[in-house]
C-alpha atoms as a PDB file:
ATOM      1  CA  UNK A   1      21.314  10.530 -23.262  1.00  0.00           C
ATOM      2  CA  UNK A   2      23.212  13.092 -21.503  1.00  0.00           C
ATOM      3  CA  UNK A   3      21.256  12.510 -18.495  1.00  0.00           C
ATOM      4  CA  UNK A   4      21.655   8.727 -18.452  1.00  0.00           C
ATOM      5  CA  UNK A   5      25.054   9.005 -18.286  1.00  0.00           C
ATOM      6  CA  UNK A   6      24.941  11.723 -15.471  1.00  0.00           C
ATOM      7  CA  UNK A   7      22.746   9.049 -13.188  1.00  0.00           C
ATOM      8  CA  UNK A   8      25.193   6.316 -14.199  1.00  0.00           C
ATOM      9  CA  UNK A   9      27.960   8.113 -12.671  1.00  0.00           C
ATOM     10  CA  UNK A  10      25.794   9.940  -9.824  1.00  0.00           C
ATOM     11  CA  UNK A  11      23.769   6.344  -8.588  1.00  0.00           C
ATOM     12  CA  UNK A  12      27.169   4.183  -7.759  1.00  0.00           C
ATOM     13  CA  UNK A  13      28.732   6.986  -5.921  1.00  0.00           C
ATOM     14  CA  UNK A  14      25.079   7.558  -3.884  1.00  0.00           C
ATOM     15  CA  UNK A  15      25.317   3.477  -3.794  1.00  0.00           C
ATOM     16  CA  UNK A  16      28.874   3.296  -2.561  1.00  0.00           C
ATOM     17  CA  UNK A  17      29.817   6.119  -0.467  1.00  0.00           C
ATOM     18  CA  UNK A  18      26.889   8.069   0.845  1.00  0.00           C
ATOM     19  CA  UNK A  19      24.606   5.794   1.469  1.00  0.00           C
ATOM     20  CA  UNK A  20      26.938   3.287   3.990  1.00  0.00           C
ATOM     21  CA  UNK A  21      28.964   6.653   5.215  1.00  0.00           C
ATOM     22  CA  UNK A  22      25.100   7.593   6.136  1.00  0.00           C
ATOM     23  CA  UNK A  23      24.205   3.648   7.981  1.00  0.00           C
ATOM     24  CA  UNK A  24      27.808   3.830   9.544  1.00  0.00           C
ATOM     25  CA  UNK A  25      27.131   7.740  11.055  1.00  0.00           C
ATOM     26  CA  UNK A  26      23.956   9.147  11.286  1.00  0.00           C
ATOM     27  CA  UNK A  27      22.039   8.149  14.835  1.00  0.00           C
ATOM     28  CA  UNK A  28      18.989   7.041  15.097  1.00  0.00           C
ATOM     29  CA  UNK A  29      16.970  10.933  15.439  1.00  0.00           C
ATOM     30  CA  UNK A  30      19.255  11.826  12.285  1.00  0.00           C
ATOM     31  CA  UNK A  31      17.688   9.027  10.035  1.00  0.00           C
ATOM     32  CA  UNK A  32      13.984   9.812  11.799  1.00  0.00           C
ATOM     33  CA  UNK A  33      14.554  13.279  10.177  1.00  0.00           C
ATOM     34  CA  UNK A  34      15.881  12.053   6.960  1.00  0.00           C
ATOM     35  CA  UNK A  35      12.599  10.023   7.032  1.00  0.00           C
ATOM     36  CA  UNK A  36      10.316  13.003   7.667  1.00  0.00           C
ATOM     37  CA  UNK A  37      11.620  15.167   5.246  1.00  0.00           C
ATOM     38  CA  UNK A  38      11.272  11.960   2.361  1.00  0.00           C
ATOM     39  CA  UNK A  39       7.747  11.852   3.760  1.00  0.00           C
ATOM     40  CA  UNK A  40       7.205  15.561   3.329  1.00  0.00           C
ATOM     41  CA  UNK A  41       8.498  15.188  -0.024  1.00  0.00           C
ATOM     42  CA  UNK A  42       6.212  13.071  -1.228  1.00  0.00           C
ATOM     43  CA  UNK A  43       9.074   9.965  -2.147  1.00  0.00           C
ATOM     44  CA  UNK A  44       7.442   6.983  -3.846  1.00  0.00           C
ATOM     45  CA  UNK A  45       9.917   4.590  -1.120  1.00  0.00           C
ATOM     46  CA  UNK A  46       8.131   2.632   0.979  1.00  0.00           C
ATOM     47  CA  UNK A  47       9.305   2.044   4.342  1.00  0.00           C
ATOM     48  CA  UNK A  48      10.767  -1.582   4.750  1.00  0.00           C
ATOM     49  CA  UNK A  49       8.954  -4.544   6.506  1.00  0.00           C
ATOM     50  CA  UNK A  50      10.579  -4.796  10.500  1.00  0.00           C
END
């Protein structure tokens, strides 16, 4: 349970700081690296539907 409670303080931070800091800062070659390196990682995520 000790990890639950780490990801229920860890996801709303992620959810409300890093990830719109990241949309608000981070130019467009910035997020096409983030994107590589999830690729190269092997993340489940799909890419969303332009």
């Amino acid at each position: 349970m000790a990890a639950m409670a780490l990801l229920r303080d860890h996801i709303p931070k992620e959810q409300d700081g890093v990830f719109p800091a990241a949309l608000a800062n981070l130019s467009t070659e910035e997020w096409e690296a983030v994107e590589a390196t999830r690729i190269k990682a092997g993340s489940p995520l799909s890419r969303p539907v332009a």
